[in-house]
PDB file of N, CA and C in Angstrom:
ATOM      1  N   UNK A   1     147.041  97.182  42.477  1.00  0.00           N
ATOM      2  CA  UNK A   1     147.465  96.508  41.280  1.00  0.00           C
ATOM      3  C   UNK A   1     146.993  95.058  41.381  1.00  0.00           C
ATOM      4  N   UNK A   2     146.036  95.011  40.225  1.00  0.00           N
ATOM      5  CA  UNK A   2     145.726  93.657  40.692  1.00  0.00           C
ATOM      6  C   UNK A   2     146.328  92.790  39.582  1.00  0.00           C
ATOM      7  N   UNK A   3     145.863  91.287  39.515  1.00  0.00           N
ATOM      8  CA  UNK A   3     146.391  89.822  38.869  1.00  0.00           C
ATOM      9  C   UNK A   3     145.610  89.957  37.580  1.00  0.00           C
ATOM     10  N   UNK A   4     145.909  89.706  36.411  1.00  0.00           N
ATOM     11  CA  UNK A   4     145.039  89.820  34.874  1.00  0.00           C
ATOM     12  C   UNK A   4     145.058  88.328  34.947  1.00  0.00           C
ATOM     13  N   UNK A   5     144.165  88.113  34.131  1.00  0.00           N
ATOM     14  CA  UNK A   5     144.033  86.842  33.575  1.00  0.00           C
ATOM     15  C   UNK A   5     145.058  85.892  32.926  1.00  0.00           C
ATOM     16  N   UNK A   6     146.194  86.716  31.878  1.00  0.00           N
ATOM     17  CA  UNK A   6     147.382  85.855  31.372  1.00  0.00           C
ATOM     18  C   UNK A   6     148.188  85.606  33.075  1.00  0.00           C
ATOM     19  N   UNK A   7     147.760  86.584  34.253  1.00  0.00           N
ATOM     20  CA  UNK A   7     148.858  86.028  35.110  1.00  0.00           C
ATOM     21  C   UNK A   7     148.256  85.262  36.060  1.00  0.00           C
ATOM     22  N   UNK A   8     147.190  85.317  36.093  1.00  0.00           N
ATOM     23  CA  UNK A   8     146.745  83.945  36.757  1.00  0.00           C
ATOM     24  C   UNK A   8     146.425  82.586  36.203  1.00  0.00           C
ATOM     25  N   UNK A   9     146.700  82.612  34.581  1.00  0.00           N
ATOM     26  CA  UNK A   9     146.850  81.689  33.620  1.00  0.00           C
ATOM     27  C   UNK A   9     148.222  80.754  34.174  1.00  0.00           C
ATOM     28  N   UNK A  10     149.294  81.857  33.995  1.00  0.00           N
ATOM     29  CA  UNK A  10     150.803  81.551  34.479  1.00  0.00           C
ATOM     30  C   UNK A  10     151.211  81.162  36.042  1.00  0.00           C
ATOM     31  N   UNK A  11     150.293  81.689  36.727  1.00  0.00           N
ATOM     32  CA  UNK A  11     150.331  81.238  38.182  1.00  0.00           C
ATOM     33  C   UNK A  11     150.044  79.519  38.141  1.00  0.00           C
ATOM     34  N   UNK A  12     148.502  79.388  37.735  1.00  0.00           N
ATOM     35  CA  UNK A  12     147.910  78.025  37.756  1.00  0.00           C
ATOM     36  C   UNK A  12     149.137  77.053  37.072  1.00  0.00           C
ATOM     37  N   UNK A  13     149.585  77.349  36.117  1.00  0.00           N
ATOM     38  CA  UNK A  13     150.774  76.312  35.503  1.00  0.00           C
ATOM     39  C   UNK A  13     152.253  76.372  36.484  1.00  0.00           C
ATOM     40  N   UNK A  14     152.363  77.285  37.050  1.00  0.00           N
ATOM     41  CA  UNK A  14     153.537  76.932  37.703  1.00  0.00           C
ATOM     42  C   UNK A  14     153.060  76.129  39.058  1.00  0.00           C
ATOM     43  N   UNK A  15     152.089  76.147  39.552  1.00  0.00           N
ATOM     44  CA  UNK A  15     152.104  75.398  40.542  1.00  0.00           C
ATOM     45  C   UNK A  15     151.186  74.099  40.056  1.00  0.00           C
ATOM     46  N   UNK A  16     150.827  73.961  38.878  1.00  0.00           N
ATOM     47  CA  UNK A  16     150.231  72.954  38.166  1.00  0.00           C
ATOM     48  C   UNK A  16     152.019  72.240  38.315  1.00  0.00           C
ATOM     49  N   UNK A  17     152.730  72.661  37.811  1.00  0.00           N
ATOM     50  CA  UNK A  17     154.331  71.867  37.647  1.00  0.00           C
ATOM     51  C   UNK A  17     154.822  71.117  38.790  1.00  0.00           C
ATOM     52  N   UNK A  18     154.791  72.506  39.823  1.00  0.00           N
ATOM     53  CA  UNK A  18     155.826  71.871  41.015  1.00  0.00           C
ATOM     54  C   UNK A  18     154.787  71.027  41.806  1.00  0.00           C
ATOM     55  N   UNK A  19     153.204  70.851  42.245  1.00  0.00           N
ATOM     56  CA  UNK A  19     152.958  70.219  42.935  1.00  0.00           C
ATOM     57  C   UNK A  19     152.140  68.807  42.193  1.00  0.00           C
ATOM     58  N   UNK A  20     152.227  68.834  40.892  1.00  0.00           N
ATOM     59  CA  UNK A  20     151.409  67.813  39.944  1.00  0.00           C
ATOM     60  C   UNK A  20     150.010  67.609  39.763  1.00  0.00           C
ATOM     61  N   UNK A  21     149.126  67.206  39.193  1.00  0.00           N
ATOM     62  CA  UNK A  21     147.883  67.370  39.244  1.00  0.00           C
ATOM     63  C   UNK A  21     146.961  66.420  40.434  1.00  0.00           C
ATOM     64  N   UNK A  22     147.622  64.985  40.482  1.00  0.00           N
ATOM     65  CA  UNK A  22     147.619  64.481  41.511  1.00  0.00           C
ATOM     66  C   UNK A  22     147.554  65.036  42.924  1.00  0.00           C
ATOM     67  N   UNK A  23     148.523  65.673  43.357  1.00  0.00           N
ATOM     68  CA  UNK A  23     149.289  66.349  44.632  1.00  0.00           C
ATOM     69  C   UNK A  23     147.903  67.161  44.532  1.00  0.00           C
ATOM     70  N   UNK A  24     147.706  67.689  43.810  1.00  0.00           N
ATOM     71  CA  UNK A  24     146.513  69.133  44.275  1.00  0.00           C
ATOM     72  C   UNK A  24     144.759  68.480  44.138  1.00  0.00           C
ATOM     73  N   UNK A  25     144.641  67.664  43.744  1.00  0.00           N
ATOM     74  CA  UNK A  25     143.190  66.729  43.595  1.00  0.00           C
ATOM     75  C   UNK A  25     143.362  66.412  45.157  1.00  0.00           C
ATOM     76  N   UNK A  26     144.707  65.586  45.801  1.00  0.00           N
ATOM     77  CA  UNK A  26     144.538  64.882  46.654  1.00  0.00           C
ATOM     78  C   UNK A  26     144.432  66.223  48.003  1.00  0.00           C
ATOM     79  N   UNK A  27     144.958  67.008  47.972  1.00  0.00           N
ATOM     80  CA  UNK A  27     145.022  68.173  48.621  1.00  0.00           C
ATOM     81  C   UNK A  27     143.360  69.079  49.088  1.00  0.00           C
ATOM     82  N   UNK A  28     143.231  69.340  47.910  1.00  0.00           N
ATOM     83  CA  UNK A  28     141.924  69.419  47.411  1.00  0.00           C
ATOM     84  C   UNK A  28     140.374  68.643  48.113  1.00  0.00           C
ATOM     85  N   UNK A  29     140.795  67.378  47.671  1.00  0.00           N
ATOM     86  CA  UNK A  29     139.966  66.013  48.508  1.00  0.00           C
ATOM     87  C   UNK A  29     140.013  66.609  50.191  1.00  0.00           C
ATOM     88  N   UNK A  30     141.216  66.357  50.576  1.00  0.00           N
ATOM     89  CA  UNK A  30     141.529  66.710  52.320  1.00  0.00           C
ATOM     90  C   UNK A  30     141.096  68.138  52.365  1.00  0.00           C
ATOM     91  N   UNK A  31     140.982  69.193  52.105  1.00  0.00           N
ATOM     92  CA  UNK A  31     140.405  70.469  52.564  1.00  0.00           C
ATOM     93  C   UNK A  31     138.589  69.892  52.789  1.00  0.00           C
ATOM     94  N   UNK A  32     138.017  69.440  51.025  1.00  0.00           N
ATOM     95  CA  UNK A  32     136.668  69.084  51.541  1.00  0.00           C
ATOM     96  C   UNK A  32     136.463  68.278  52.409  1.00  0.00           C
ATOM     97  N   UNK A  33     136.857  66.920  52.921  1.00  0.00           N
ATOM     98  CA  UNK A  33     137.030  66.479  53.983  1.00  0.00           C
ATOM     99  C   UNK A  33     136.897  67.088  55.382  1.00  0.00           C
ATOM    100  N   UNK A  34     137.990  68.217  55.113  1.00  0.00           N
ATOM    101  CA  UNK A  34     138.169  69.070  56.948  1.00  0.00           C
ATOM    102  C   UNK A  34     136.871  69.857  56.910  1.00  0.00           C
ATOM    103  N   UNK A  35     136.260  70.553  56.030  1.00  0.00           N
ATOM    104  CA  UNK A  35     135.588  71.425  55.856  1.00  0.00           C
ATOM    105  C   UNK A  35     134.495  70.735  56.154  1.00  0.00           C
ATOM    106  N   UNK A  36     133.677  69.532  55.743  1.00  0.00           N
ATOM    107  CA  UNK A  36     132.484  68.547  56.060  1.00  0.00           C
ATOM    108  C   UNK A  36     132.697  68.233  57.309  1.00  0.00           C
ATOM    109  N   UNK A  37     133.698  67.793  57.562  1.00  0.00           N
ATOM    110  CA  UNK A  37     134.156  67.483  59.372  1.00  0.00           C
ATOM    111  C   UNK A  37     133.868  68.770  60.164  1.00  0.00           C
ATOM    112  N   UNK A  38     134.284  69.783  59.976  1.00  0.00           N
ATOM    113  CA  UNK A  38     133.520  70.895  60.726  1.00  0.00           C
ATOM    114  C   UNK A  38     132.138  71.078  60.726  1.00  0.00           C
ATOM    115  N   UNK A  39     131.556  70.886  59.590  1.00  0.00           N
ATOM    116  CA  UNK A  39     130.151  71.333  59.520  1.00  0.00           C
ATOM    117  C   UNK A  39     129.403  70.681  60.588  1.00  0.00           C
ATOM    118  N   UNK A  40     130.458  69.207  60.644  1.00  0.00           N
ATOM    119  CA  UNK A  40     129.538  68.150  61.146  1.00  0.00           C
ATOM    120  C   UNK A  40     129.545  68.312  63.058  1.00  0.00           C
ATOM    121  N   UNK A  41     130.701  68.984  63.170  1.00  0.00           N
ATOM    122  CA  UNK A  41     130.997  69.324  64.696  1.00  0.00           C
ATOM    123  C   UNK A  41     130.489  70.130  65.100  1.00  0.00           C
ATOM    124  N   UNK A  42     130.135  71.424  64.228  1.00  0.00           N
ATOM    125  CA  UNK A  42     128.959  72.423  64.451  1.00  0.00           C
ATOM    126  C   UNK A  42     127.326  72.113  64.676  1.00  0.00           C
ATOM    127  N   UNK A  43     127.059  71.223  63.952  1.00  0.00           N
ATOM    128  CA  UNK A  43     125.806  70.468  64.086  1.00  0.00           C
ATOM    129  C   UNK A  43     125.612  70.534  65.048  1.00  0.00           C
ATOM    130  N   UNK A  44     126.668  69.010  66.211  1.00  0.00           N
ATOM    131  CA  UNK A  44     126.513  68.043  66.833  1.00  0.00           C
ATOM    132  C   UNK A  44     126.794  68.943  68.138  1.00  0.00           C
ATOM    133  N   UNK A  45     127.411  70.294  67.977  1.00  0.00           N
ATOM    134  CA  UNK A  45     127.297  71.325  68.890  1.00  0.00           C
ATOM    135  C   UNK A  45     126.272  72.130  69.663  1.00  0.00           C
ATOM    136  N   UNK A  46     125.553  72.168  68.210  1.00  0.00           N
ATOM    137  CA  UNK A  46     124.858  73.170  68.313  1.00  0.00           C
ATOM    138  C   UNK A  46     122.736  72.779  68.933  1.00  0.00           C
ATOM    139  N   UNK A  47     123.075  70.970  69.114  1.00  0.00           N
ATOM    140  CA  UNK A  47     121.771  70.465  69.062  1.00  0.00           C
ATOM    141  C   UNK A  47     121.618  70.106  70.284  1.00  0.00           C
ATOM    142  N   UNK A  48     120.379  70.597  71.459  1.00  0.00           N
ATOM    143  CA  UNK A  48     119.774  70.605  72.303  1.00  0.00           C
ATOM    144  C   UNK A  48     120.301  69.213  73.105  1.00  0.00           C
ATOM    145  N   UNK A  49     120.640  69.304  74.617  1.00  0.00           N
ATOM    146  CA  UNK A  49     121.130  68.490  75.396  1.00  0.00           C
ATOM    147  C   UNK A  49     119.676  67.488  75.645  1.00  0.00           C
ATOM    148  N   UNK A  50     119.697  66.218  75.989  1.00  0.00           N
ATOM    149  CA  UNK A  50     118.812  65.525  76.321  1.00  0.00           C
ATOM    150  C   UNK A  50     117.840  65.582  77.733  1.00  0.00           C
ATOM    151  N   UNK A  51     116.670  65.743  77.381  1.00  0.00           N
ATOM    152  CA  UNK A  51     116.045  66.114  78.503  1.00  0.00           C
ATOM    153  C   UNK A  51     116.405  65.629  79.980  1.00  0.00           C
ATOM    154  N   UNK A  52     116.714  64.251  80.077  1.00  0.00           N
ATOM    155  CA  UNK A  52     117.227  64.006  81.170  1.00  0.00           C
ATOM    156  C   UNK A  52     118.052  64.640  82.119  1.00  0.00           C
ATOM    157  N   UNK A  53     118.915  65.409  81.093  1.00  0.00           N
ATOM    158  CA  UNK A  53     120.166  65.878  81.437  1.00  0.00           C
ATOM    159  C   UNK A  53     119.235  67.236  81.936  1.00  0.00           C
ATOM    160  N   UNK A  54     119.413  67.482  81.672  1.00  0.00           N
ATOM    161  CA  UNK A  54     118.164  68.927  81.674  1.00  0.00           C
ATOM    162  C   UNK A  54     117.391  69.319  83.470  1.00  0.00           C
ATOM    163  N   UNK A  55     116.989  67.856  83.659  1.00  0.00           N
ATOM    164  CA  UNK A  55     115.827  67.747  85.119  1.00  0.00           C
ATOM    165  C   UNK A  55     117.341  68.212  86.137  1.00  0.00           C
ATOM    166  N   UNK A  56     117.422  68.640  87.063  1.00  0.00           N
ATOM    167  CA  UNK A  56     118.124  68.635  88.122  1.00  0.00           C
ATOM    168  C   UNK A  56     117.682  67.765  89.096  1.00  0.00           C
ATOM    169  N   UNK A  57     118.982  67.249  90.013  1.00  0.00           N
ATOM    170  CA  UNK A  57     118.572  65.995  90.688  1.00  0.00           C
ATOM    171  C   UNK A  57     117.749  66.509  91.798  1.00  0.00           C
ATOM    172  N   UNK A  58     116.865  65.702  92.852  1.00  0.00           N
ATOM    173  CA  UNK A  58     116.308  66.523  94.205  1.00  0.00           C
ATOM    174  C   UNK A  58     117.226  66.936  95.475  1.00  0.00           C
ATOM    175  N   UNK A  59     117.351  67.711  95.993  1.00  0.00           N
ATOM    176  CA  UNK A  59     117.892  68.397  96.781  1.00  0.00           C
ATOM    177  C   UNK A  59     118.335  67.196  98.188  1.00  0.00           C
ATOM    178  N   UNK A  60     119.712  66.602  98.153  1.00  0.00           N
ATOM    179  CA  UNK A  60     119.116  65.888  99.468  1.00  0.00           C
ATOM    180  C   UNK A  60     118.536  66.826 100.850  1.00  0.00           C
ATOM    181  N   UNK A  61     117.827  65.846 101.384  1.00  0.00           N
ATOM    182  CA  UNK A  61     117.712  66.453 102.812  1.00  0.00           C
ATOM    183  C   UNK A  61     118.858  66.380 104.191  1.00  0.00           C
ATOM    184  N   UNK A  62     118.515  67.449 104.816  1.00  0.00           N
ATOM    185  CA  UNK A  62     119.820  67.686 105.572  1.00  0.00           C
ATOM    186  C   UNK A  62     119.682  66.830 106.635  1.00  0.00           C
ATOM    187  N   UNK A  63     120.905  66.156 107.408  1.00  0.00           N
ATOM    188  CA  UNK A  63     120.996  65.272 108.224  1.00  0.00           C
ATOM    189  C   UNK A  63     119.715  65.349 109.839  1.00  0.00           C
ATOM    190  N   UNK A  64     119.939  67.216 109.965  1.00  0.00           N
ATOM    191  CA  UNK A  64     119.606  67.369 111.217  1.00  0.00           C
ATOM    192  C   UNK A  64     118.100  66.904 111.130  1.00  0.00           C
ATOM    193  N   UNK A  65     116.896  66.957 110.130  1.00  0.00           N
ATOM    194  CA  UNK A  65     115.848  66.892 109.655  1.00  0.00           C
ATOM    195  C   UNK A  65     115.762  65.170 109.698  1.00  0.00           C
ATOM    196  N   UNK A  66     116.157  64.741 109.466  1.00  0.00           N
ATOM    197  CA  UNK A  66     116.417  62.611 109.236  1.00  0.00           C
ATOM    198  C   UNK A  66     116.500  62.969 110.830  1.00  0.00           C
ATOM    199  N   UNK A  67     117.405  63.248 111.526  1.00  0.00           N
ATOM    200  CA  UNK A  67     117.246  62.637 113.108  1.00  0.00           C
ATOM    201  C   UNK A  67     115.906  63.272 113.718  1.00  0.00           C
ATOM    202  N   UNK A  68     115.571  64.354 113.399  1.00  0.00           N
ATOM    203  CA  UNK A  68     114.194  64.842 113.918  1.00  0.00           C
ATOM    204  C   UNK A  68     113.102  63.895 114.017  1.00  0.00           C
ATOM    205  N   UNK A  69     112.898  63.529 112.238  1.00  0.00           N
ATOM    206  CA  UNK A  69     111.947  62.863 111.878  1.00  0.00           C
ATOM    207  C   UNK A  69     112.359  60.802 112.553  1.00  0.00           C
ATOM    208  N   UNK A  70     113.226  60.435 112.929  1.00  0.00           N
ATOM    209  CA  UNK A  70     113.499  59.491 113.565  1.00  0.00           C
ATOM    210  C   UNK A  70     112.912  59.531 114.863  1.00  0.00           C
ATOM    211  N   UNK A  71     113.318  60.997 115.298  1.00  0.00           N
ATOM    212  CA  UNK A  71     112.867  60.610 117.261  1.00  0.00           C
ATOM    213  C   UNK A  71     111.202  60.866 117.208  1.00  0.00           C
ATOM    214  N   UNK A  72     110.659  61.563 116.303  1.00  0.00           N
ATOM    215  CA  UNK A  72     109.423  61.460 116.128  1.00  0.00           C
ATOM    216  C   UNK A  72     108.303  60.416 116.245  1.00  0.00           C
ATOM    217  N   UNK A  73     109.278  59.145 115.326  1.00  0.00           N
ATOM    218  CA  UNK A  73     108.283  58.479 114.924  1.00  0.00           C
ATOM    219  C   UNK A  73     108.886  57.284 116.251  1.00  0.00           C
ATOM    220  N   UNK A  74     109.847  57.542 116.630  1.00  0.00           N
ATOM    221  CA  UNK A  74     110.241  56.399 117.994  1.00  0.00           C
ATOM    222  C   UNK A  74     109.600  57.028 119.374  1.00  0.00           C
ATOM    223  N   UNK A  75     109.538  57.975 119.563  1.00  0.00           N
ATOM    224  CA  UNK A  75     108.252  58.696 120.596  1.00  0.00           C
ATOM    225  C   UNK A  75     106.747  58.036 120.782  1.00  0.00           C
ATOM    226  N   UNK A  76     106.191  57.939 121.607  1.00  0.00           N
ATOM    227  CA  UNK A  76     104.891  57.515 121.712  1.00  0.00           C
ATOM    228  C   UNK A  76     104.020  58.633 121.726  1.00  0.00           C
TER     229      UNK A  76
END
């Protein structure tokens, strides 16, 4: 059973009454608002990290390898 037109005529005026025309513009305003604010978080989501970020740093070298290469070069 669905809504006819005289009753969604009668719907729109009763809540045209209780919330004023004001109340529902300003209501209205704040949904498009939230709705642009998402779009905009999806964007800013969805767009490729900066290459920098990207490179991985170099591997340090392990301690035992640094003392190797020390007695090496202090050796004659």
């Amino acid at each position: 059973m669905g809504l006819s037109l005289p009753h969604l005529i009668i719907l729109a005026l009763v809540v045209l009454v209780l919330f004023g025309r004001g109340r529902i513009s300003e209501m209205m305003g704040d949904f498009g608002k939230g709705i642009k604010s998402f779009k905009e978080g999806m964007n800013e989501e969805s767009k490729p990290a900066p290459p920098s970020s990207q490179i991985p740093p170099p591997p340090a070298a392990p301690v035992a390898d640094k003392a190797a290469e020390q007695n090496q070069t202090t050796q004659p």
